[in-house]
Protein backbone atom coordinates (compact mmCIF):
# COMPACT_ATOMS: atom_id res chain seq x y z
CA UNK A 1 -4.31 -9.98 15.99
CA UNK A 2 -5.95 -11.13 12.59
CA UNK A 3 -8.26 -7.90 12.84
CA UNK A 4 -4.62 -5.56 13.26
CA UNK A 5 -2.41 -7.39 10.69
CA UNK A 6 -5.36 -6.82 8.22
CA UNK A 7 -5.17 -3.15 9.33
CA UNK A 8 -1.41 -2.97 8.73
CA UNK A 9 -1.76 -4.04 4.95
CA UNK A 10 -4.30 -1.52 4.34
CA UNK A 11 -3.66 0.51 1.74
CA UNK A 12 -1.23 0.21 1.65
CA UNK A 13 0.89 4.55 -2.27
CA UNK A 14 2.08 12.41 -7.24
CA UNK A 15 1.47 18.79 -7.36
CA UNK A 16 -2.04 19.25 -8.66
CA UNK A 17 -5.38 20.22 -7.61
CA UNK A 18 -8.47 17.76 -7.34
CA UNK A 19 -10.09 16.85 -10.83
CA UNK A 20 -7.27 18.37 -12.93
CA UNK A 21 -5.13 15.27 -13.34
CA UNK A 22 -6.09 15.49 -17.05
CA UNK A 23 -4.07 13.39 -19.89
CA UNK A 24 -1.94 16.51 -20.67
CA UNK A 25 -1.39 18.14 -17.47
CA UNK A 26 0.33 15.04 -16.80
CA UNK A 27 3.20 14.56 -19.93
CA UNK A 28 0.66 11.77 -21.59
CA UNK A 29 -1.56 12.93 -24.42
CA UNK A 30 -5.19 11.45 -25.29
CA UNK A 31 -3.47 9.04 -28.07
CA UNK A 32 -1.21 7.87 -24.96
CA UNK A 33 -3.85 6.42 -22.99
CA UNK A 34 -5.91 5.15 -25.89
CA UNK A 35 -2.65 2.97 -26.33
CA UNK A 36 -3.01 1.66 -23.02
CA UNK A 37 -6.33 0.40 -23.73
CA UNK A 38 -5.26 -1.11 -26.82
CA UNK A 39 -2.73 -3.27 -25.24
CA UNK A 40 -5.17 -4.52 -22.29
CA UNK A 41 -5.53 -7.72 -21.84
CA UNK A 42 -1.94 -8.68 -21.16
CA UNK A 43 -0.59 -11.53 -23.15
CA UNK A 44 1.16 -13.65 -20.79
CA UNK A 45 4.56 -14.69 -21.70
CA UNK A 46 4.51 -17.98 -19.71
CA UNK A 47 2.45 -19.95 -17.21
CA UNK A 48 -0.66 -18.96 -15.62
CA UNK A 49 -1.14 -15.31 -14.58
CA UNK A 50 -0.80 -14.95 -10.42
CA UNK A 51 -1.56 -11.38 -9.38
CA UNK A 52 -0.26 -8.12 -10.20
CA UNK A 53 1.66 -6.21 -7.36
CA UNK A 54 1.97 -2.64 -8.19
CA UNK A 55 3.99 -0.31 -10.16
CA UNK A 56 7.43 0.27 -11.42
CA UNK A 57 7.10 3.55 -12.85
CA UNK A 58 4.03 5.32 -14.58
CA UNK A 59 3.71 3.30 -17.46
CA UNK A 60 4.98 -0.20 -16.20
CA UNK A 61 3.06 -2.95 -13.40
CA UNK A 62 5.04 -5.86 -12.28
CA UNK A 63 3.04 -9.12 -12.14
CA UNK A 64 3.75 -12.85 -12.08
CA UNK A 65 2.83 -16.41 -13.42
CA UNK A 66 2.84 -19.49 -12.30
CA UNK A 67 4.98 -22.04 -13.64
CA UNK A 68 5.99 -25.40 -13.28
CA UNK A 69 9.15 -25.00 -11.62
CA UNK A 70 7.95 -21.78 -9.57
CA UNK A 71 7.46 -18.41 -10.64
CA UNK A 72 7.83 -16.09 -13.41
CA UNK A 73 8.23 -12.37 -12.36
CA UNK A 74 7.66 -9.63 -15.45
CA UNK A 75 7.51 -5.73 -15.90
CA UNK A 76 4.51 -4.93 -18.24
CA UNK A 77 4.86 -1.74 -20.31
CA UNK A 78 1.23 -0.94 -20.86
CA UNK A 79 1.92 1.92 -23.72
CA UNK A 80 4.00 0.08 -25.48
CA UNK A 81 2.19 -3.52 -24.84
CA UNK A 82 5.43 -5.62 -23.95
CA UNK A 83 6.74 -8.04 -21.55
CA UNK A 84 9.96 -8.43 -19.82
CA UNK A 85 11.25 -10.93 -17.76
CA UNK A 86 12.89 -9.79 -14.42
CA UNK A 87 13.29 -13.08 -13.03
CA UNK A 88 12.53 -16.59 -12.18
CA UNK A 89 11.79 -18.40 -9.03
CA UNK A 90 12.12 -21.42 -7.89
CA UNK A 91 9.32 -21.48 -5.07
CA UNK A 92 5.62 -19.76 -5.66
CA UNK A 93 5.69 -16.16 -4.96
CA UNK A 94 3.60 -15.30 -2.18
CA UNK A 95 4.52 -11.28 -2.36
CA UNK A 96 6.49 -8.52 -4.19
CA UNK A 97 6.53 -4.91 -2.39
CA UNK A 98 8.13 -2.17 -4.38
CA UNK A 99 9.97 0.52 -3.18
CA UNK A 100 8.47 4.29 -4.23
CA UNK A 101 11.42 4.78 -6.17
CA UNK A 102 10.81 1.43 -8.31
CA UNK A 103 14.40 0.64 -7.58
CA UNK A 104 14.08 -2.12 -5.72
CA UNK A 105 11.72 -5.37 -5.09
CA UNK A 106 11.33 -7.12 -2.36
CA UNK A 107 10.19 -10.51 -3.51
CA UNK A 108 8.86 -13.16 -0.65
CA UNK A 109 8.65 -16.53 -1.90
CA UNK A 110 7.62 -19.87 -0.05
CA UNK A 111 10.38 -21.86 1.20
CA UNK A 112 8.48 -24.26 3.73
CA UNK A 113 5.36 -24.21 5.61
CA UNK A 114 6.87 -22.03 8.36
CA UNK A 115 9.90 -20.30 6.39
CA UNK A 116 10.04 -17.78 4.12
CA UNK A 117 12.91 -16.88 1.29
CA UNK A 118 13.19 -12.88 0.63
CA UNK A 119 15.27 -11.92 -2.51
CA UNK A 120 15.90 -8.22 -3.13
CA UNK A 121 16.12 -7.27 -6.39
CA UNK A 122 16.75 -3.91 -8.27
CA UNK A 123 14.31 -3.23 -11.32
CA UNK A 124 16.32 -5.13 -14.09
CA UNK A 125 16.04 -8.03 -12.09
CA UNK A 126 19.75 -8.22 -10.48
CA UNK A 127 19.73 -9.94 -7.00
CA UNK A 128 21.64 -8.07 -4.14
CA UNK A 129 20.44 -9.71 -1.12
CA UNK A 130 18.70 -13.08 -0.14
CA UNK A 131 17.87 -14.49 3.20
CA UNK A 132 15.60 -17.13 4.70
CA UNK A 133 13.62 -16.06 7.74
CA UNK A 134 11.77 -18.50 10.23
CA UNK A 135 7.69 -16.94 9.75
CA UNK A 136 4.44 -18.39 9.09
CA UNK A 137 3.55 -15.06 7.56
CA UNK A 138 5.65 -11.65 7.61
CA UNK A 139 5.10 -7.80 6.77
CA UNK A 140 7.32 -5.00 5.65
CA UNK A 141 8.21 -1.79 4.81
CA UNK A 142 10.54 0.43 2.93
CA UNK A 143 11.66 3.27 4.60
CA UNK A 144 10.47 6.35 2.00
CA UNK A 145 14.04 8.45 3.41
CA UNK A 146 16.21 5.47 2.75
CA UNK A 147 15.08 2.37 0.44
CA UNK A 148 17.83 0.39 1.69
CA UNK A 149 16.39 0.41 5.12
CA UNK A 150 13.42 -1.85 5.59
CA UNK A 151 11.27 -2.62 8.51
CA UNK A 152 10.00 -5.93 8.95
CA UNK A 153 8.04 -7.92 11.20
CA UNK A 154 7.66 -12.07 10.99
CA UNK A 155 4.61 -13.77 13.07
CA UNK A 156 4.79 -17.38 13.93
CA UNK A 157 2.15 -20.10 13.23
CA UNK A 158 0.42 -18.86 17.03
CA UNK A 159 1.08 -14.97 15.48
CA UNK A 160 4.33 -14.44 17.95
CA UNK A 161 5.59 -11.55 16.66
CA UNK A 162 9.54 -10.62 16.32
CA UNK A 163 10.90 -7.12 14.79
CA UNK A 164 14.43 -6.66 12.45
CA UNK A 165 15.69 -4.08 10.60
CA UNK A 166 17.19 -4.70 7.14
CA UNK A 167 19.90 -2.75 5.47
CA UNK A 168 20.85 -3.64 1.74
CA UNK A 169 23.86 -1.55 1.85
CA UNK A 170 25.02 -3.71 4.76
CA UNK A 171 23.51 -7.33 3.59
CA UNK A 172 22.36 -7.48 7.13
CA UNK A 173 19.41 -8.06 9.11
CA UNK A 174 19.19 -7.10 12.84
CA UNK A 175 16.70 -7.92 15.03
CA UNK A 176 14.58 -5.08 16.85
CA UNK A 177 15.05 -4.02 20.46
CA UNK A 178 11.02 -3.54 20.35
CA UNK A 179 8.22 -5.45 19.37
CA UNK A 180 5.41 -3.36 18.07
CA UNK A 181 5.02 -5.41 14.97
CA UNK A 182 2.99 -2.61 12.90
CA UNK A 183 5.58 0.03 13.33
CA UNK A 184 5.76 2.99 10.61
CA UNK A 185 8.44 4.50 9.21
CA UNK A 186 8.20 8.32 9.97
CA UNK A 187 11.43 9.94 9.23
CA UNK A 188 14.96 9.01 8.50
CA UNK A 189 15.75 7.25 11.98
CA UNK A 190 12.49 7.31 13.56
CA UNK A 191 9.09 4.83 13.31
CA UNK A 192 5.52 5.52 14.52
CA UNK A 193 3.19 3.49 16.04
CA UNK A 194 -0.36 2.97 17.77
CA UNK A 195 -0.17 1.53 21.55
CA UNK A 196 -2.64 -1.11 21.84
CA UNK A 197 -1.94 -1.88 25.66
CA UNK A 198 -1.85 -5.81 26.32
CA UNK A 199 -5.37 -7.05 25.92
CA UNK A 200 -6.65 -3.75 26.56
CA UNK A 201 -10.24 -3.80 24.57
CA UNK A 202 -10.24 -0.21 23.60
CA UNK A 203 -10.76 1.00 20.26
CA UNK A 204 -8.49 3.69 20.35
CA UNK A 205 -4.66 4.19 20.87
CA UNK A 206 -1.77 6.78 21.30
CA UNK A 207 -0.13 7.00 18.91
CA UNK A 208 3.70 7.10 19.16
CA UNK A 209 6.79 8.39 17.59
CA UNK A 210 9.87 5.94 18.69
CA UNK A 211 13.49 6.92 17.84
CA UNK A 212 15.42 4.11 16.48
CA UNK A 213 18.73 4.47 17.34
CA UNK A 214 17.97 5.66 21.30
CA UNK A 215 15.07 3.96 21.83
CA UNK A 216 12.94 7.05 23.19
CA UNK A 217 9.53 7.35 23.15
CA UNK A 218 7.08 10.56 22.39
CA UNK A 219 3.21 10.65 22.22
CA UNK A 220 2.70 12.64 19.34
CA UNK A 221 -1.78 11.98 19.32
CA UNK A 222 -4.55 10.21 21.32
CA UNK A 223 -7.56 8.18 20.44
CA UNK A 224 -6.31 7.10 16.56
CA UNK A 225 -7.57 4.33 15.46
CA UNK A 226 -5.46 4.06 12.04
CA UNK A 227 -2.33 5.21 10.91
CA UNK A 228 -0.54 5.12 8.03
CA UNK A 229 2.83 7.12 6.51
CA UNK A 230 3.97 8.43 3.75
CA UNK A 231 6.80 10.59 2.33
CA UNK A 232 6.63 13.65 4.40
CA UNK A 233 3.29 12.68 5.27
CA UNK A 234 1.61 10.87 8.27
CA UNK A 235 -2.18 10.28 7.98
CA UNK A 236 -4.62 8.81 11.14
CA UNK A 237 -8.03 7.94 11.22
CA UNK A 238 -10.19 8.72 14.34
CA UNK A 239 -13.85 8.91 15.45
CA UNK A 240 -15.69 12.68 15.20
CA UNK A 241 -16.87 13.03 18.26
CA UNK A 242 -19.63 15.00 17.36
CA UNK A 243 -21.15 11.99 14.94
CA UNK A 244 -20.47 8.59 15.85
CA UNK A 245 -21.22 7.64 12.28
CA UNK A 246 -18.15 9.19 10.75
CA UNK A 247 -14.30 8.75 10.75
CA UNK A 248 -12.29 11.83 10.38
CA UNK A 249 -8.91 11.40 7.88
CA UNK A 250 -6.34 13.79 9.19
CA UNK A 251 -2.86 14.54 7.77
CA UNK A 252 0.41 15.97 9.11
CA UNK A 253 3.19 17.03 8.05
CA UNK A 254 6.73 15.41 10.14
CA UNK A 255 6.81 18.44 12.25
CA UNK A 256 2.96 17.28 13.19
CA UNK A 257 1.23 20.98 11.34
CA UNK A 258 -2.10 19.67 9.99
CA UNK A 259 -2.31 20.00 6.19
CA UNK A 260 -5.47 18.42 5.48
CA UNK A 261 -8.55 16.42 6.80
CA UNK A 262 -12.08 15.06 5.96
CA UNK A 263 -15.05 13.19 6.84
CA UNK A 264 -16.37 9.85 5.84
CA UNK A 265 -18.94 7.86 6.64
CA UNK A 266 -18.07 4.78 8.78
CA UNK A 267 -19.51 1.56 7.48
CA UNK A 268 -19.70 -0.17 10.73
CA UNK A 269 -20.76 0.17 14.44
CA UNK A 270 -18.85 1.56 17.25
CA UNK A 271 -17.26 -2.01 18.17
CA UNK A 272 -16.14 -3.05 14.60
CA UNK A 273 -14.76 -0.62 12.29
CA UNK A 274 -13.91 -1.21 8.60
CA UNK A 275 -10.86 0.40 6.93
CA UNK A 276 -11.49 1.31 3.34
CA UNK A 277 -8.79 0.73 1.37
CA UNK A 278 -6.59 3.95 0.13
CA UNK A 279 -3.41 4.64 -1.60
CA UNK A 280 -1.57 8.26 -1.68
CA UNK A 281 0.53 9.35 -4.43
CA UNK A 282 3.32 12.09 -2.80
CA UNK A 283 4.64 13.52 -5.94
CA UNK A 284 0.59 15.06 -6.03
CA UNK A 285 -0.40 15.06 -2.84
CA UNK A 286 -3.25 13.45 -3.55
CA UNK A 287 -5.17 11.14 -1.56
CA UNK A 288 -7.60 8.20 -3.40
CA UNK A 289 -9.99 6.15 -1.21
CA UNK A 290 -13.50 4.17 -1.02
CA UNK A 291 -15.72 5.69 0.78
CA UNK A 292 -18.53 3.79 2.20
CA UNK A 293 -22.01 5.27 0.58
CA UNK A 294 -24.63 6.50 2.27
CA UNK A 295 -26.15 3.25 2.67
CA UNK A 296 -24.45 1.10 5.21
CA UNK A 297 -25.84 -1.90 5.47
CA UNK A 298 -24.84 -2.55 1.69
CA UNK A 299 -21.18 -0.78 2.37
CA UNK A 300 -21.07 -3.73 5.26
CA UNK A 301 -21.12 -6.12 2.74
CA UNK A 302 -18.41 -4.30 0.77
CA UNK A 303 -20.83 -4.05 -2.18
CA UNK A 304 -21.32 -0.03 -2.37
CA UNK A 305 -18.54 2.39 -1.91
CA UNK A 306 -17.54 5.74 -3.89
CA UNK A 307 -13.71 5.69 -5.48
CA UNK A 308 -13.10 9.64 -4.08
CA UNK A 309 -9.78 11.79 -4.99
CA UNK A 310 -8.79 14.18 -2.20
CA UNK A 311 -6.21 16.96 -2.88
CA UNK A 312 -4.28 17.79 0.13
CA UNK A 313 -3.22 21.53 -1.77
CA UNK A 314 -7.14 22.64 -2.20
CA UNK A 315 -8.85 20.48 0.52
CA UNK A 316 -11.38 19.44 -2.38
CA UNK A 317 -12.41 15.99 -3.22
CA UNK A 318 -14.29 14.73 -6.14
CA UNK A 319 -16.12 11.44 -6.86
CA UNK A 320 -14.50 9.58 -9.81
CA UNK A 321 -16.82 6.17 -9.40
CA UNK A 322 -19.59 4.81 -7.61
CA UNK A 323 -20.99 1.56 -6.95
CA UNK A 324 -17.76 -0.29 -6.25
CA UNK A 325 -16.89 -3.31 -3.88
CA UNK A 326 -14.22 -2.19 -0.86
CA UNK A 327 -10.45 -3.84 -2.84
CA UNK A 328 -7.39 -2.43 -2.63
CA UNK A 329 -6.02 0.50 -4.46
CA UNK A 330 -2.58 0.88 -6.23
CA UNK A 331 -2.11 4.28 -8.63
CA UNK A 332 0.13 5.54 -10.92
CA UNK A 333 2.43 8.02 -9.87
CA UNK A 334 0.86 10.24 -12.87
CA UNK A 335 -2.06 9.89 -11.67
CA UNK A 336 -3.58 8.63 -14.44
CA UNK A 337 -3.93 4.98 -13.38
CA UNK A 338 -5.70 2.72 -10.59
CA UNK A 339 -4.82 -0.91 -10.03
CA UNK A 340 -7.98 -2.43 -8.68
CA UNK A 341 -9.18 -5.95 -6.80
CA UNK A 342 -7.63 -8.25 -4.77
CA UNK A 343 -5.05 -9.07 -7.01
CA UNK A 344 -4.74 -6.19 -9.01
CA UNK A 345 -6.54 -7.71 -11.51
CA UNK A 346 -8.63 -4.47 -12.67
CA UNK A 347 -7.24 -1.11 -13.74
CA UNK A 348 -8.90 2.02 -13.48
CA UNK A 349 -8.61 4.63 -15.38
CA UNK A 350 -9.08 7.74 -13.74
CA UNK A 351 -9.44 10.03 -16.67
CA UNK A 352 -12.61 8.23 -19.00
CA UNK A 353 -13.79 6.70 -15.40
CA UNK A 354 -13.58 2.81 -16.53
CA UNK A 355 -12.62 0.46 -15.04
CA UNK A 356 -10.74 -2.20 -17.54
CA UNK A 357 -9.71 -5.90 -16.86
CA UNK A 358 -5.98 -6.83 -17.31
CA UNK A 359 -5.75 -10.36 -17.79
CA UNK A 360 -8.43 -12.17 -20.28
């Protein structure tokens, strides 16, 4: 269960070919981006810097510090080098998700050892919907077709999983009539998931399209052993069958046409397979992931992968960095822009191929 919840957060998200996402192409000149240098590191407001979560537009991360009395939750311009507070908590902030619009935030916070408090916020900080849900630990996600629909799934302290749906317009949460816990939105009204049978100890699933409102049930592809959606996208991961030591990225349009795929290298044996972390920006259809280098036995230790850009439009790729350790990815919708590390601690930038610390 640990192994599959660790799955789910993978990754977790701008039209242009590979290796032409150059400071012009994309509205922001070379004096632009120097700026953003110039204001790196961030000086912190308040309290003691947390982690950064992601982006609010092209030119703007949202990050928080710890504070006395809780948490402090800012948007950082990084052309223009300034700070401003979207709100306050109460409680530590364990997570903030935001939608792909940057509209909205959805903000988890620490209520007790086995609750949780979510607050929805729009971007200027403006509440519009709080609840407390019983869960050790919880994931989410915003529907791409709707923003105020979210799916989310809570796991007790024994990782008992329940399923709700969550509409903002409504200020209501419902609870699922299934309980595939890593269920991705795939359309307007419909979710996609892989069917790990019971304790079934295969390494491979079908994966399935299920309609929310009737509750019916389509296998749309076999023997996946990752999925992940996006905008008009959906994108698996399965063995090639003719070389055991590569993973095969395909992606599909909703109507299920192939628009895309490539091989990787797999860092890890047939009974344990590592998921290197991604993110996909829609408004380019491009695709940015670690890929495991050539030698495996480092890659296994997270210590040697290759940051890779992959164009859906041309089906070319090219290398940006090498030499990196396996942490998540979070881009710009420019494409200018990488948020790097566990925390987000680490920007990347693309263009000049350095990678920068945010925080001193």
């Amino acid at each position: 269960m640990l192994l599959l919840i660790a799955f789910a957060s993978v990754g977790c998200t701008k039209d242009q070919s590979a290796g032409s996402l150059g400071p012009k192409e994309n509205g922001q000149n070379a004096g632009d981006i120097a700026n953003v240098i110039d204001n790196i590191p961030i000086s912190l407001e308040e309290g003691v810097f947390n982690k950064v979560y992601g982006w609010l537009d092209s030119h703007t991360i949202i990050y928080s510090t710890n504070v006395v009395q809780g948490s402090n939750v800012y948007a950082y311009n990084l052309d223009k080098g300034t700070n401003r507070l979207i709100t306050m908590s109460k409680s530590m902030i364990v997570s903030i998700d935001i939608s792909d619009s940057g509209e909205y935030m959805f903000i988890r916070s620490s209520s007790g050892p086995s609750t949780s408090l979510i607050t929805i916020t729009k971007k200027d900080g403006s509440v519009v919907f709080t609840h407390t849900m019983n869960a050790f630990d919880l994931t989410m996600d915003w529907n791409p077709y709707n923003e105020q629909q979210i799916f989310i799934s809570t796991f007790s302290e024994d990782w008992q999983a329940r399923t709700f749906f969550l509409s903002i317009a409504d200020k209501k949460i419902t609870e699922a009539d299934f309980s595939d816990p890593f269920s991705k939105w795939y359309a307007m009204d419909q979710l996609v998931f892989l069917d790990w049978i019971g304790e079934n100890t295969a390494l491979t699933a079908d994966l399935i399209q299920l309609d929310k409102n009737s509750g019916k049930e389509k296998t749309l592809l076999t023997d996946i052993y990752h999925l992940d959606t996006f905008k008009n996208v959906l994108m698996t991961m399965a063995g090639d069958p003719q070389n055991n030591d590569m993973a095969i990225y395909h992606f599909y349009q909703k109507n299920m046409k192939e628009i895309g795929s490539f091989a990787a290298p797999q860092v890890s044996g047939f009974s344990d397979r590592l998921i290197p972390y991604y993110d996909y920006e829609s408004g380019l259809n491009t695709f940015i992931y670690l890929a495991p280098a050539v030698n495996k036995e480092k890659a296994a230790r997270e210590e040697e992968f290759q940051l890779i850009k992959y164009d859906l439009k041309s089906n070319k790729q090219v290398k940006i960095l090498e030499g990196l350790k396996n942490e998540p990815l979070s881009c710009s919708r420019d494409g200018n822009f990488c948020l790097y590390g566990y925390n987000f601690e680490k920007l990347i930038d693309l263009n000049k191929k350095k990678i920068i610390k945010l925080t001193s």
